[in-house]
C-alpha atoms as a PDB file:
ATOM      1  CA  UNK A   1       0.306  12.608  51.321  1.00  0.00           C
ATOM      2  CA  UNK A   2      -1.526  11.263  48.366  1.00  0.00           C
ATOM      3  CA  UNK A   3       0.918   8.927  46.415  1.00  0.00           C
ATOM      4  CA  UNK A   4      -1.679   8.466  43.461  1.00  0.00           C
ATOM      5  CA  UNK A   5      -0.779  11.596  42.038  1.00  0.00           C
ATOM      6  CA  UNK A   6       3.000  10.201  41.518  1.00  0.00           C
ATOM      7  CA  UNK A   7       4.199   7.920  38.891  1.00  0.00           C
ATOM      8  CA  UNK A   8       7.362   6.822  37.328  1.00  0.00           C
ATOM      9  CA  UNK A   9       7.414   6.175  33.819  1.00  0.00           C
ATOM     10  CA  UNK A  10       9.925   3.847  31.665  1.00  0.00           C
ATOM     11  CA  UNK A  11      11.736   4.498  28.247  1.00  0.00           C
ATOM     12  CA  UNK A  12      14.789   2.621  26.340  1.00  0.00           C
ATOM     13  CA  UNK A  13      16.886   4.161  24.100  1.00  0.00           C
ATOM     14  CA  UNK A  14      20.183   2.839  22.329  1.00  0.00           C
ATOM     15  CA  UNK A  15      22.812   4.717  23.953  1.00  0.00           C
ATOM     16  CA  UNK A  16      23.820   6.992  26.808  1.00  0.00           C
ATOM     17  CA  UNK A  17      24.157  10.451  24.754  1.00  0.00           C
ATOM     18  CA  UNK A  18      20.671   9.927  23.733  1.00  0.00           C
ATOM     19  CA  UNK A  19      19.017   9.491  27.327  1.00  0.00           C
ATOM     20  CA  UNK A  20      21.277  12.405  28.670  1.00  0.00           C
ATOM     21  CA  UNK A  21      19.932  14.496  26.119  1.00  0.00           C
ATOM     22  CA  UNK A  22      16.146  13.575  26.705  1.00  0.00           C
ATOM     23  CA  UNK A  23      16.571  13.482  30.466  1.00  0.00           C
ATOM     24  CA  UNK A  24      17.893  17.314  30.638  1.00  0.00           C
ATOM     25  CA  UNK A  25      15.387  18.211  28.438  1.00  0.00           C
ATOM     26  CA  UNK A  26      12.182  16.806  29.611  1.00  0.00           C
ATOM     27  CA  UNK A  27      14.235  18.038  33.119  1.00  0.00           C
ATOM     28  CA  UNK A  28      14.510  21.536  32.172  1.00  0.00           C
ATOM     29  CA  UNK A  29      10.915  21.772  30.988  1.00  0.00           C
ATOM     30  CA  UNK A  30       9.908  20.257  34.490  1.00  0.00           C
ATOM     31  CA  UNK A  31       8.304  17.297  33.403  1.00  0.00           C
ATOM     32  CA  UNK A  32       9.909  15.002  35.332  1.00  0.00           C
ATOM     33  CA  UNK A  33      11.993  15.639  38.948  1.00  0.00           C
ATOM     34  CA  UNK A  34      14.717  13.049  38.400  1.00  0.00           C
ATOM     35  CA  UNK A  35      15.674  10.523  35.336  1.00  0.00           C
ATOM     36  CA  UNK A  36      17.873   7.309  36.371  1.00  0.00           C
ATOM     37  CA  UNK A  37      19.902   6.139  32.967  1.00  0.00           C
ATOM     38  CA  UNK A  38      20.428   2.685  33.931  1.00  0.00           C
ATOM     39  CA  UNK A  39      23.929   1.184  33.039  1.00  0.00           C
ATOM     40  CA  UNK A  40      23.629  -0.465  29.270  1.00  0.00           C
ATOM     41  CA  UNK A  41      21.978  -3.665  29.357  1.00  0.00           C
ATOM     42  CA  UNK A  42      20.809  -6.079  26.724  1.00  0.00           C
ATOM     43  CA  UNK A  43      16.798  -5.975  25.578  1.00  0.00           C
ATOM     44  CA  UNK A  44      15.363  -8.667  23.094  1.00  0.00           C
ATOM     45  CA  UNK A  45      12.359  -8.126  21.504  1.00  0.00           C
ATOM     46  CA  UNK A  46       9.717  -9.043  18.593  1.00  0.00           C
ATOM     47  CA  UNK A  47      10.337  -6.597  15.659  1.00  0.00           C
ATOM     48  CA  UNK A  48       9.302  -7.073  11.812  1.00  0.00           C
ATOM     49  CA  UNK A  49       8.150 -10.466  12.680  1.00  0.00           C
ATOM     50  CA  UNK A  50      11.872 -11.614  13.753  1.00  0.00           C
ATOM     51  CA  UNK A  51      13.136 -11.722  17.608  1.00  0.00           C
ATOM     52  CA  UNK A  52      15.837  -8.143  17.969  1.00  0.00           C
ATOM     53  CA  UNK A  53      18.797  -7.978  20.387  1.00  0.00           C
ATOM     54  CA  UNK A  54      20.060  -4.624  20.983  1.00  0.00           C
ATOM     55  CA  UNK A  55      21.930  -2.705  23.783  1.00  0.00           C
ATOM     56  CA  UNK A  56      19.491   0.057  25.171  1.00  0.00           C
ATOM     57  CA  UNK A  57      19.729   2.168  28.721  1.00  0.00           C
ATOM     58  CA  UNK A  58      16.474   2.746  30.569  1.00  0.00           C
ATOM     59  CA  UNK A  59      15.532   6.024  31.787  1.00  0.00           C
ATOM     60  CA  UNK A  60      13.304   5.795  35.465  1.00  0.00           C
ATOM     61  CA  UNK A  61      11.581   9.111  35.292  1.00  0.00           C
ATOM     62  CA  UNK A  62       9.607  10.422  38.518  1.00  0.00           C
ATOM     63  CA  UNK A  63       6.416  12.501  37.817  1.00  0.00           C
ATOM     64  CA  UNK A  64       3.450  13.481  38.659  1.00  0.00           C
ATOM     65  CA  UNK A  65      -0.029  12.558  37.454  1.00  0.00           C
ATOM     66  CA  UNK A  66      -0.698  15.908  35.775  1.00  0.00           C
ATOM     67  CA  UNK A  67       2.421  15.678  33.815  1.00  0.00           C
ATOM     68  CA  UNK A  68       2.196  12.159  32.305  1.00  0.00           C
ATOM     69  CA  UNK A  69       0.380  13.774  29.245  1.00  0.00           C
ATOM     70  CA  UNK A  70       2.663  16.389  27.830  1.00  0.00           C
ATOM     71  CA  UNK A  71       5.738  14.070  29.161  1.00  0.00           C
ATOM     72  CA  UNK A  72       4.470  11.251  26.926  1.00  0.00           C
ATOM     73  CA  UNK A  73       3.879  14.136  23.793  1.00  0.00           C
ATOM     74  CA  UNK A  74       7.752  15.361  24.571  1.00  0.00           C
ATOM     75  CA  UNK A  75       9.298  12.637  24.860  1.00  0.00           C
ATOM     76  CA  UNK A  76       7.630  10.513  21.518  1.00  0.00           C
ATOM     77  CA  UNK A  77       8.536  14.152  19.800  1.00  0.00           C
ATOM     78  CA  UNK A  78      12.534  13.588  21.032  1.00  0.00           C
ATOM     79  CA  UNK A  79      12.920  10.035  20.819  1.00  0.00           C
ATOM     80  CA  UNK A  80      14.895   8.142  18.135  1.00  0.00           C
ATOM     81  CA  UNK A  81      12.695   5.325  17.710  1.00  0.00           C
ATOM     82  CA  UNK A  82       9.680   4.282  15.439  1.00  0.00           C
ATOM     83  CA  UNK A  83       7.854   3.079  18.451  1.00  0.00           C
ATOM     84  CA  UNK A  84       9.289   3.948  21.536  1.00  0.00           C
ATOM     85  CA  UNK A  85       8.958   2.730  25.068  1.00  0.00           C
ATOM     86  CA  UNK A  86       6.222   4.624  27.418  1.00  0.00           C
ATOM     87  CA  UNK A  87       5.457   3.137  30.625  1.00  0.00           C
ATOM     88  CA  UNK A  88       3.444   4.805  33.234  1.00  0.00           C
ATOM     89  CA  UNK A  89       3.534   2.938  37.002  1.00  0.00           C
ATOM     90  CA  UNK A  90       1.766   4.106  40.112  1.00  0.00           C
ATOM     91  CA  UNK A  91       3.861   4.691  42.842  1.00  0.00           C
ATOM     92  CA  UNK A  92       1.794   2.936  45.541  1.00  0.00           C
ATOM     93  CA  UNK A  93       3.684   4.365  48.668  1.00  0.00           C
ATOM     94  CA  UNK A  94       7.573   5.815  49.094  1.00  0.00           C
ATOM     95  CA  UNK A  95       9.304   8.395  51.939  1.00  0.00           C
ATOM     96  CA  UNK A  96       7.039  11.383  52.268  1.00  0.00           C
ATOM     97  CA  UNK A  97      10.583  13.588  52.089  1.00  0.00           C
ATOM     98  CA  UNK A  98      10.876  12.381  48.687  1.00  0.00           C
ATOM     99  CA  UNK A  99       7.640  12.653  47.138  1.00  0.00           C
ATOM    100  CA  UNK A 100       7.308  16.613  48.543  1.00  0.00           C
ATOM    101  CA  UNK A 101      10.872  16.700  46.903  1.00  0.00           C
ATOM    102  CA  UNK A 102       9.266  15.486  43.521  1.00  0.00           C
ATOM    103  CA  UNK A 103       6.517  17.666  43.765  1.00  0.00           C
ATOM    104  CA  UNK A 104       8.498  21.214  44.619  1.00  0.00           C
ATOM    105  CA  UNK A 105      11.380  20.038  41.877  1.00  0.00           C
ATOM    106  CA  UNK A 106       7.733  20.194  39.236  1.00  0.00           C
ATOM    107  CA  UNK A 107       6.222  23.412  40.201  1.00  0.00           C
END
């Protein structure tokens, strides 16, 4: 199987209401298989020229290539924030059972 056409992206948002509500969304459009909401952690960061701390969960989102465009259009379109977090990482390699699973839970 070709892992190229996989990739998991990366978003932060400030609390866990908001990343259930974008995960089942971008999940019932099938943009993404599966969304991890981390636990809350702490993120610092530069912002209007000072250094931000703020609690924010991550979302892990598993996709494929030819989703990565509409997902990043949905999800800027849903999320909270001025400029919000998109990441896109190739996954290099994983358990073939899993990436079939991603690709029958997107078709």
């Amino acid at each position: 199987m070709d892992t190229s056409q996989f990739k998991l992206c990366l978003t932060t948002v400030g609390d866990k209401s908001t990343a259930r509500q974008i995960a089942r969304s971008l999940l019932q459009q099938k943009l993404v298989a599966c969304v991890n909401i981390s636990a809350k952690m702490t993120s610092l960061y530069h912002w209007d020229g000072d250094i931000a701390e703020d609690d924010e969960f991550l979302l892990l989102m598993k996709t494929s290539s030819q989703k990565v465009d509409e997902l990043r259009d949905i999800l800027l379109d849903l999320h909270p924030y001025d400029v919000p977090e998109f990441i896109v990482l190739n996954i290099k390699d994983g358990a073939s059972e899993y990436l079939t699973w991603i690709n029958s839970a997107l078709s």
